[in-house]
Protein backbone atom coordinates (compact mmCIF):
# COMPACT_ATOMS: atom_id res chain seq x y z
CA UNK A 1 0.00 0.00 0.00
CA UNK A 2 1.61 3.28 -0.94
CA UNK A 3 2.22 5.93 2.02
CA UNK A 4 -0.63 8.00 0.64
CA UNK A 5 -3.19 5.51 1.14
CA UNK A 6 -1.85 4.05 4.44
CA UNK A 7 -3.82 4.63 7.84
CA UNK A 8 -2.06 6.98 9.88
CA UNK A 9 -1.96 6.65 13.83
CA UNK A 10 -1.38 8.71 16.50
CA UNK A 11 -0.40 7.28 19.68
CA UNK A 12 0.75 8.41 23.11
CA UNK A 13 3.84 7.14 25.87
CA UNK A 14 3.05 9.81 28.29
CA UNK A 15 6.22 11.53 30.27
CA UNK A 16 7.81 8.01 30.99
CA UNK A 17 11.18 7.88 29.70
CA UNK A 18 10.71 4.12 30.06
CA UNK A 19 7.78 4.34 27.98
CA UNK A 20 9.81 7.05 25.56
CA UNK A 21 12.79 4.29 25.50
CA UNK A 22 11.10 1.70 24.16
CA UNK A 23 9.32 3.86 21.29
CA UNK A 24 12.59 5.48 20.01
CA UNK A 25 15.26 2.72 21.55
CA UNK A 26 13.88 -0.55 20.94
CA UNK A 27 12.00 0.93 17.31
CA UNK A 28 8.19 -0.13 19.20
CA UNK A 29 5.13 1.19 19.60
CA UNK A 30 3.49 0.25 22.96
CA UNK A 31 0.18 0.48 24.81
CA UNK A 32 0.06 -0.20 28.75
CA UNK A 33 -2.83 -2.87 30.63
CA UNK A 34 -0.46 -4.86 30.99
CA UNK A 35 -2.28 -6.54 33.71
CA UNK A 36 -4.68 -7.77 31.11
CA UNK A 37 -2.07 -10.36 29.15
CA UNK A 38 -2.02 -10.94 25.89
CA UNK A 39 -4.95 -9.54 23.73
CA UNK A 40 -4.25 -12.32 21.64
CA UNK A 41 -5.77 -14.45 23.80
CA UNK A 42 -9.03 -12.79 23.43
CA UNK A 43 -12.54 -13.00 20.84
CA UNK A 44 -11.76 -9.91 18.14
CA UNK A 45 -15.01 -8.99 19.33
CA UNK A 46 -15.23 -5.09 21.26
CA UNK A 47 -17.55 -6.31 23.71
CA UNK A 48 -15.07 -9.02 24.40
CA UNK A 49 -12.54 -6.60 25.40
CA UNK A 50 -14.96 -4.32 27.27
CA UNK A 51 -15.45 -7.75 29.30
CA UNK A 52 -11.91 -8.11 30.01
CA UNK A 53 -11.32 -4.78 30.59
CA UNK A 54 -14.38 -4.59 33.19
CA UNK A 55 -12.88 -7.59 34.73
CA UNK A 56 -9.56 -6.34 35.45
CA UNK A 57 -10.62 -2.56 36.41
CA UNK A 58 -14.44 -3.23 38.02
CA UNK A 59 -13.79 0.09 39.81
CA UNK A 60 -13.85 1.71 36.02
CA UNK A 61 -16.20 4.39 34.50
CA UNK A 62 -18.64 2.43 31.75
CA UNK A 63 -16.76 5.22 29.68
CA UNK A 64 -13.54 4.90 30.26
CA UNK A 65 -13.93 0.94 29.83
CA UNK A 66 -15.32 1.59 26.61
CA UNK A 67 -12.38 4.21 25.61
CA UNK A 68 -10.07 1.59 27.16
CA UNK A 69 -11.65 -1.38 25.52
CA UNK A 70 -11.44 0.55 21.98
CA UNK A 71 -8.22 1.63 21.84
CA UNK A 72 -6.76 -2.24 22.97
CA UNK A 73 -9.00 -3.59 20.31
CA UNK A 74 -7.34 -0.70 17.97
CA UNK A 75 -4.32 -1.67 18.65
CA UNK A 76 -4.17 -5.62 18.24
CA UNK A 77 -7.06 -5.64 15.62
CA UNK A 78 -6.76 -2.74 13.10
CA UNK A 79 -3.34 -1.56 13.20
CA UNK A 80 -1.41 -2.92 10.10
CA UNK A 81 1.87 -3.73 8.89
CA UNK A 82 2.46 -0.42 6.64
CA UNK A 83 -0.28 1.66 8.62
CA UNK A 84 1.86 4.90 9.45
CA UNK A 85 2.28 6.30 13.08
CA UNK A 86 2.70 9.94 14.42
CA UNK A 87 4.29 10.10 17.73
CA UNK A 88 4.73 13.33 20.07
CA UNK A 89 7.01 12.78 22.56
CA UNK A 90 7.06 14.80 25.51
CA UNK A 91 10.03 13.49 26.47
CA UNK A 92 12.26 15.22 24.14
CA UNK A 93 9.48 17.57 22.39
CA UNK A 94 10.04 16.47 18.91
CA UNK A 95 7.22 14.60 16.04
CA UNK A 96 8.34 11.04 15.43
CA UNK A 97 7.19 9.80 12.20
CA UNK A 98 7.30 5.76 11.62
CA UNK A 99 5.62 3.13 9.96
CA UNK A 100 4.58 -0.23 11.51
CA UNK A 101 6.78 -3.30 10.39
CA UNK A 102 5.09 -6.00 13.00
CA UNK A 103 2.19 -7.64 13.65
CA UNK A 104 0.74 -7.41 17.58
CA UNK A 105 2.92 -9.05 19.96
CA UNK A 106 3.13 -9.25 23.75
CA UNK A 107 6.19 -8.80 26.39
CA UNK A 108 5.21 -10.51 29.21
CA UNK A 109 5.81 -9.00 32.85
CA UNK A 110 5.92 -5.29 31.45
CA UNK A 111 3.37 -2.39 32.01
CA UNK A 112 4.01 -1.58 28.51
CA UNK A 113 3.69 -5.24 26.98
CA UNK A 114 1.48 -4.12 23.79
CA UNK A 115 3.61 -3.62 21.07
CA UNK A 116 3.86 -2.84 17.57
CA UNK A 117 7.39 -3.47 15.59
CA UNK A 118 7.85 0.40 14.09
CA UNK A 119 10.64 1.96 11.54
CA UNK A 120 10.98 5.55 12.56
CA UNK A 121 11.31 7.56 9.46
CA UNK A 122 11.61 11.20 10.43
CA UNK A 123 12.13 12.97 13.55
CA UNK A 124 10.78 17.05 13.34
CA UNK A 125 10.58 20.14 15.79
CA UNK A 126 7.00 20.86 16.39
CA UNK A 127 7.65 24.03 15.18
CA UNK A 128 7.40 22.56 11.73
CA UNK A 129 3.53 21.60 12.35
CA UNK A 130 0.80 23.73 12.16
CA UNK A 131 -1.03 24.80 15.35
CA UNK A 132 -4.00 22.51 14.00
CA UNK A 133 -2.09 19.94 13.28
CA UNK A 134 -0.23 19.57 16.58
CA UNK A 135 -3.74 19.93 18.57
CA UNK A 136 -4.94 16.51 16.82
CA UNK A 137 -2.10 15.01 17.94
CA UNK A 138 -2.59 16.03 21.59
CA UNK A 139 -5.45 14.03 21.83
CA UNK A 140 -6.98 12.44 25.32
CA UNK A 141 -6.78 8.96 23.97
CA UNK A 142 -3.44 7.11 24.18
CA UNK A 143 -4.51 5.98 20.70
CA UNK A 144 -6.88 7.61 17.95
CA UNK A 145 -6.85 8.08 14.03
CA UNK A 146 -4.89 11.06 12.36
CA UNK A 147 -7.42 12.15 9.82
CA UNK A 148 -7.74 15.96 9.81
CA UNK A 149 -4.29 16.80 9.30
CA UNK A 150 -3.12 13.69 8.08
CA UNK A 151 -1.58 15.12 4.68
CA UNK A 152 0.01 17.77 6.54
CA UNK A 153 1.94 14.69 8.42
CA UNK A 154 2.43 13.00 4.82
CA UNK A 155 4.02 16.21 2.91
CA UNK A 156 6.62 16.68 5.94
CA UNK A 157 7.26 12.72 5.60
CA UNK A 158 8.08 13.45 2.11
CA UNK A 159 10.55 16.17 3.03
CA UNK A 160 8.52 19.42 3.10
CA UNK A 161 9.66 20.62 6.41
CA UNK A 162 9.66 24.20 5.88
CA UNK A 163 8.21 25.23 9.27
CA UNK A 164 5.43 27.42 9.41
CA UNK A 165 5.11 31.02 11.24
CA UNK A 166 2.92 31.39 13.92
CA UNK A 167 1.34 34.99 12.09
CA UNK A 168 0.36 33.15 9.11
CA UNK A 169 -0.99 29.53 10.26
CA UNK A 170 -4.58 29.50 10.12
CA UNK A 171 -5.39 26.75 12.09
CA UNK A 172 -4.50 28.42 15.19
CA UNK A 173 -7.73 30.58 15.26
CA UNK A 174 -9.37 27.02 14.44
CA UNK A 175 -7.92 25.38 17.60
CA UNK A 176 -8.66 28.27 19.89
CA UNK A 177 -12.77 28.06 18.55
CA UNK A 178 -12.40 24.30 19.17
CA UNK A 179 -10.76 24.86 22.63
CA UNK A 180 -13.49 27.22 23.14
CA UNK A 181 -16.35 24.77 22.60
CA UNK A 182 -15.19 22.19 23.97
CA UNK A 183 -15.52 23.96 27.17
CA UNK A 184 -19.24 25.61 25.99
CA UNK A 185 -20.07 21.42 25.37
CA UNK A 186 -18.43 21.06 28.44
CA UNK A 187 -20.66 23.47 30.71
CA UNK A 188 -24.04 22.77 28.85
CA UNK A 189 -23.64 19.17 29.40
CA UNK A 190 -22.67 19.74 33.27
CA UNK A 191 -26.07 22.30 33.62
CA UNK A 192 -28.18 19.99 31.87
CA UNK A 193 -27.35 16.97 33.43
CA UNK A 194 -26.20 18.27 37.29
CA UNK A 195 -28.84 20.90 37.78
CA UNK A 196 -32.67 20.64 36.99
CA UNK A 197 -35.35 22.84 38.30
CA UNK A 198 -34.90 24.71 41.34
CA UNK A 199 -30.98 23.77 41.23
CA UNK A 200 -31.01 25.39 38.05
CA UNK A 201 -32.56 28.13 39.11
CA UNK A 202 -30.31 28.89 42.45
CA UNK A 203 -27.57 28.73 39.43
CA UNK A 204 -28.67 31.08 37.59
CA UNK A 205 -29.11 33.31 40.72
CA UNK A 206 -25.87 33.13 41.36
CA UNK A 207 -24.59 34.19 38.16
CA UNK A 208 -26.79 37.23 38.05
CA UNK A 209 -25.50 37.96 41.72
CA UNK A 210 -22.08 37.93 40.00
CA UNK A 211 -23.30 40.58 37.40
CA UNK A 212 -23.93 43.09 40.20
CA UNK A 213 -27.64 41.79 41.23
CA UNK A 214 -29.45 41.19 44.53
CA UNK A 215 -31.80 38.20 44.06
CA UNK A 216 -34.37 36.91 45.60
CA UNK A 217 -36.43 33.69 44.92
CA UNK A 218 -39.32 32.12 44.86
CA UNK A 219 -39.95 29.53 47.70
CA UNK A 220 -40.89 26.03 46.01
CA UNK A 221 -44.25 25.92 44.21
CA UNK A 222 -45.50 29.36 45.06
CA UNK A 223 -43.33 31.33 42.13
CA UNK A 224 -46.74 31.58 39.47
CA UNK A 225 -44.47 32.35 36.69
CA UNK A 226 -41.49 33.94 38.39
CA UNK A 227 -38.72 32.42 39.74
CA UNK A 228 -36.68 34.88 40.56
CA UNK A 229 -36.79 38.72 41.19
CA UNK A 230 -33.48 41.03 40.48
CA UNK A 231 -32.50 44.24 42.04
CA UNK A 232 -29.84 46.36 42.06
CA UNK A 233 -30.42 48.20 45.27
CA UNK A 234 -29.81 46.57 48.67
CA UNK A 235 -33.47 47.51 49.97
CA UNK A 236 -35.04 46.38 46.44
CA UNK A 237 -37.13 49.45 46.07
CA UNK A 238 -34.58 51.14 43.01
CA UNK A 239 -35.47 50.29 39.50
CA UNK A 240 -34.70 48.14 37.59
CA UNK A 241 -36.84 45.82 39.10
CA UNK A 242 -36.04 42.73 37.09
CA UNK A 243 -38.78 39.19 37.23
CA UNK A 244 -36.96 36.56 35.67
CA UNK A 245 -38.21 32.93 34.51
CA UNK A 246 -35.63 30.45 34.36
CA UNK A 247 -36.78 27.14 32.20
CA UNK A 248 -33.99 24.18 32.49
CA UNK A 249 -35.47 22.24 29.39
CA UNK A 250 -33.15 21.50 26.32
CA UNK A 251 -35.74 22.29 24.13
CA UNK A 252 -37.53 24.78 22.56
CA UNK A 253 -39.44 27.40 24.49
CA UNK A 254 -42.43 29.26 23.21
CA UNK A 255 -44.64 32.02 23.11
CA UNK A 256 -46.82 31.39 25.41
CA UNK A 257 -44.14 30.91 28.27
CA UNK A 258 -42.56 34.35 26.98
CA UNK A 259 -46.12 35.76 27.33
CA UNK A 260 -46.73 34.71 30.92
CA UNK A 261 -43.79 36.32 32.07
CA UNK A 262 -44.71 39.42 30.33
CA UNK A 263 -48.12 39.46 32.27
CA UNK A 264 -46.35 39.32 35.25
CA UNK A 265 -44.77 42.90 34.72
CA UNK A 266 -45.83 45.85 36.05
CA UNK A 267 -45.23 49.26 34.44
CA UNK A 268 -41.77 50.11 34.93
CA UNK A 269 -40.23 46.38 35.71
CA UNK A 270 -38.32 44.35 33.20
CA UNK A 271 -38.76 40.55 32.57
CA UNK A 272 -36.06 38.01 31.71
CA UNK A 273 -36.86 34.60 30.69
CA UNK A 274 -33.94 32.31 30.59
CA UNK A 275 -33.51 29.04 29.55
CA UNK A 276 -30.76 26.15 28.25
CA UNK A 277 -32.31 25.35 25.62
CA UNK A 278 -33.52 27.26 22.79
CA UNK A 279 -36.71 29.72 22.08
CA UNK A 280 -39.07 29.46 19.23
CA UNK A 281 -39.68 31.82 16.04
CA UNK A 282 -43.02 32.50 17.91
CA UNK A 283 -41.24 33.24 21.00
CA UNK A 284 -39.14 35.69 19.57
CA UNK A 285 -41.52 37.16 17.09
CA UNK A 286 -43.62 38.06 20.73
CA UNK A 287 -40.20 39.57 22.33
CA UNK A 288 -39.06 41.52 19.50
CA UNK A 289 -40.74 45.17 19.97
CA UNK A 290 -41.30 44.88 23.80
CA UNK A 291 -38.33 46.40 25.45
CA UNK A 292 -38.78 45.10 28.88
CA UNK A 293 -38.34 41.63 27.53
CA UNK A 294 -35.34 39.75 27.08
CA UNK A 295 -34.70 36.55 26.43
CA UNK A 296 -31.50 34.73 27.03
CA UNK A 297 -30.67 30.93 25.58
CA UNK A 298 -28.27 28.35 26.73
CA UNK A 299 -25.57 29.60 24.56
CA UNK A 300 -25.77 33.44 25.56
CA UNK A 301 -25.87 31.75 29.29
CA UNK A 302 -22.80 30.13 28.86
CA UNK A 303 -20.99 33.16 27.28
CA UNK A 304 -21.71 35.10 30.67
CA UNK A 305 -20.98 31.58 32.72
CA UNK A 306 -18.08 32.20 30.90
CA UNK A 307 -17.34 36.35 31.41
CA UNK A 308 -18.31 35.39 35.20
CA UNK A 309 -16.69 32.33 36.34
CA UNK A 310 -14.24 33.79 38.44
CA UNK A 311 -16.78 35.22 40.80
CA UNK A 312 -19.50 31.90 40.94
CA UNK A 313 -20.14 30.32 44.60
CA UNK A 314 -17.36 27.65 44.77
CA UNK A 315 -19.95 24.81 44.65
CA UNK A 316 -20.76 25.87 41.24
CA UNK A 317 -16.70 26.61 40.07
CA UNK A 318 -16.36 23.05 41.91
CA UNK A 319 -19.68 21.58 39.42
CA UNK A 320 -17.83 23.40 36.31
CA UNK A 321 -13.89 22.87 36.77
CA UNK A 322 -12.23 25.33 34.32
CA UNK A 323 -8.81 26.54 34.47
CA UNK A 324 -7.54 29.73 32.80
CA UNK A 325 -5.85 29.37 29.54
CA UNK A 326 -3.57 31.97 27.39
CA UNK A 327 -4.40 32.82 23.85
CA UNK A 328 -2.09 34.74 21.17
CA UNK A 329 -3.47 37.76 20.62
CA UNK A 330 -4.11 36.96 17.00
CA UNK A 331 -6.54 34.33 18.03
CA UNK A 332 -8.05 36.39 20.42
CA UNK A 333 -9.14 38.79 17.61
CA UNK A 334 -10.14 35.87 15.53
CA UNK A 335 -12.52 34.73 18.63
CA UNK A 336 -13.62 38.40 18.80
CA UNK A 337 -14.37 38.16 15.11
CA UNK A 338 -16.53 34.56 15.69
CA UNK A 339 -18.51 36.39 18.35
CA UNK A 340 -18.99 39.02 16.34
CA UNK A 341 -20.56 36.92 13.42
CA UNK A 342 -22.52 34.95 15.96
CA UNK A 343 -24.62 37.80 17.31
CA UNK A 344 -25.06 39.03 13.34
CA UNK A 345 -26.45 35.39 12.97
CA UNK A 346 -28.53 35.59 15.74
CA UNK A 347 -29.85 38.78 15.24
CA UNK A 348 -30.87 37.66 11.81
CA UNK A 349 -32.61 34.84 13.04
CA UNK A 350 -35.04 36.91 15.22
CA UNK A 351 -35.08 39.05 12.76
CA UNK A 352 -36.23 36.06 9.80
């Protein structure tokens, strides 16, 4: 099979120099589980090896069995002799780029004991791989697929290694909007799943608390139609006076929710329905001319989850784990460009 038609492979040895020693040392591609044995031993079937892997690890997440399970079978099943192999070593920070020459075999009475026979045939700085390129590489999984930026790994095989400057790769905007929603998945999947109801409502609460608001809500079962009310003075008396309906579906909401709240108000106050889902042409057909009406969707709730994470209640920073992360300043005005496009997008929706 020629080289452009080959599988390509991306695999991880972690900061071991063991681990790094037998990749670049003794020319092999490993995988850890040792504990298992041989996986030779085993039915080429995946549930077989999410058996064995259960067995061995009972303590395990069903998802990490299955991500464990996959990448095993990966490894013993799929890879081929000729199949290429991308490997980032954080060891000595370079891109080694090899081809597998052996079929599956197993060392027995070593973490590592999964092993592939490899011929390394280039060894590059990172700094000759595109920002893009070098994020598909960093993946979670000790093993995965190269397939975005696969040909960019063939073409510096081939000897184009003319590295590429930071101010002109594109990719690098393309990584930071992935970072980015990764974390907006991330935080929609943790609300969704971790808070429904009233939990979701305290939440959101607290984030308008964080925005300069003193809120008070509704006891359980007695809100008819408001669950929370928003001041910005401490004896509540100043306007804005703000009634807010929170909804924790993951659907659509509609009119007639966006009109209840808007009965609610009296002249002067300000109603803001929220929700994590989404809101229906209807619903914003009913919002658009009304002034004292806002509604906010999961996504704009994330953005200010995200503008106000510093200053949540620790039980929610403790429910959402996110760490603060550098950007170049080119990608930063790339992002500002995205979020700039996304409002024009929304605005034309409620506008359609």
């Amino acid at each position: 099979m020629a080289e452009t038609e080959s599988v390509m492979w991306g695999i991880h040895a972690g900061r071991s120099s063991e681990a790094d020693s037998i990749f670049l040392k003794d020319n092999h591609i490993a995988l850890g589980w040792g504990d298992m044995g041989s996986l030779a031993k085993l039915e080429p079937t995946r549930e077989a090896f999410k058996a064995e892997v259960a067995k061995y690890w009972p303590d395990s997440k069903p998802g990490n069995i299955i991500n464990s399970a996959s990448q095993l079978f990966r490894f013993a099943h799929e890879m081929a002799v000729g199949d290429l192999v991308v490997y980032p070593s954080k060891v000595d920070r370079m891109i080694h780029i090899g081809k597998i020459e052996g079929e599956y075999q197993f060392v027995h009475g070593h973490e590592f004991g999964n092993r592939h026979k490899v011929k390394w045939l280039r060894h590059l700085p990172r700094t000759n791989f595109s920002q893009g390129a070098l994020y598909e590489i960093g993946s979670a999984l000790s093993l995965f697929q190269v397939k975005n930026y696969a040909e960019e790994f063939r073409a510096a095989l081939a000897g184009d290694t003319r590295p590429l400057p930071a101010t002109t790769d594109e990719s690098v905007a393309l990584v930071a909007e992935e970072i980015e929603q990764t974390a907006r998945d991330f935080i929609y999947k943790q609300l969704a799943q971790q808070l429904k109801g009233y939990g979701f409502q305290a939440f959101v609460a607290n984030l308008l608390t964080t925005m300069g608001y003193r809120t008070v809500e509704s006891p359980r079962g007695t809100d008819e139609g408001i669950d929370i009310v928003a001041h910005k003075d401490e004896l509540k008396l100043e306007p804005p006076i703000i009634k807010v309906q929170v909804k924790s579906t993951e659907g659509n909401v509609g009119r007639p929710e966006a009109q209840q709240l808007f009965g609610n108000l009296r002249d002067g106050e300000f109603g803001l329905l929220i929700t994590l889902g989404t809101f229906s042409h209807q619903a914003h057909d009913f919002a658009r001319n009304k002034s004292n009406l806002r509604l906010i969707d999961g996504s704009e709730l994330i953005s200010f989850v995200l503008e106000h994470y510093e200053q949540l209640d620790p039980r929610y920073k403790a429910l959402l784990p996110l760490k603060r992360v550098y950007i170049p300043e080119a990608i930063a005005e790339e992002e500002e460009k995205w979020s700039d496009l996304q409002k024009k997008k929304r605005t034309a929706t409620e506008s359609a």
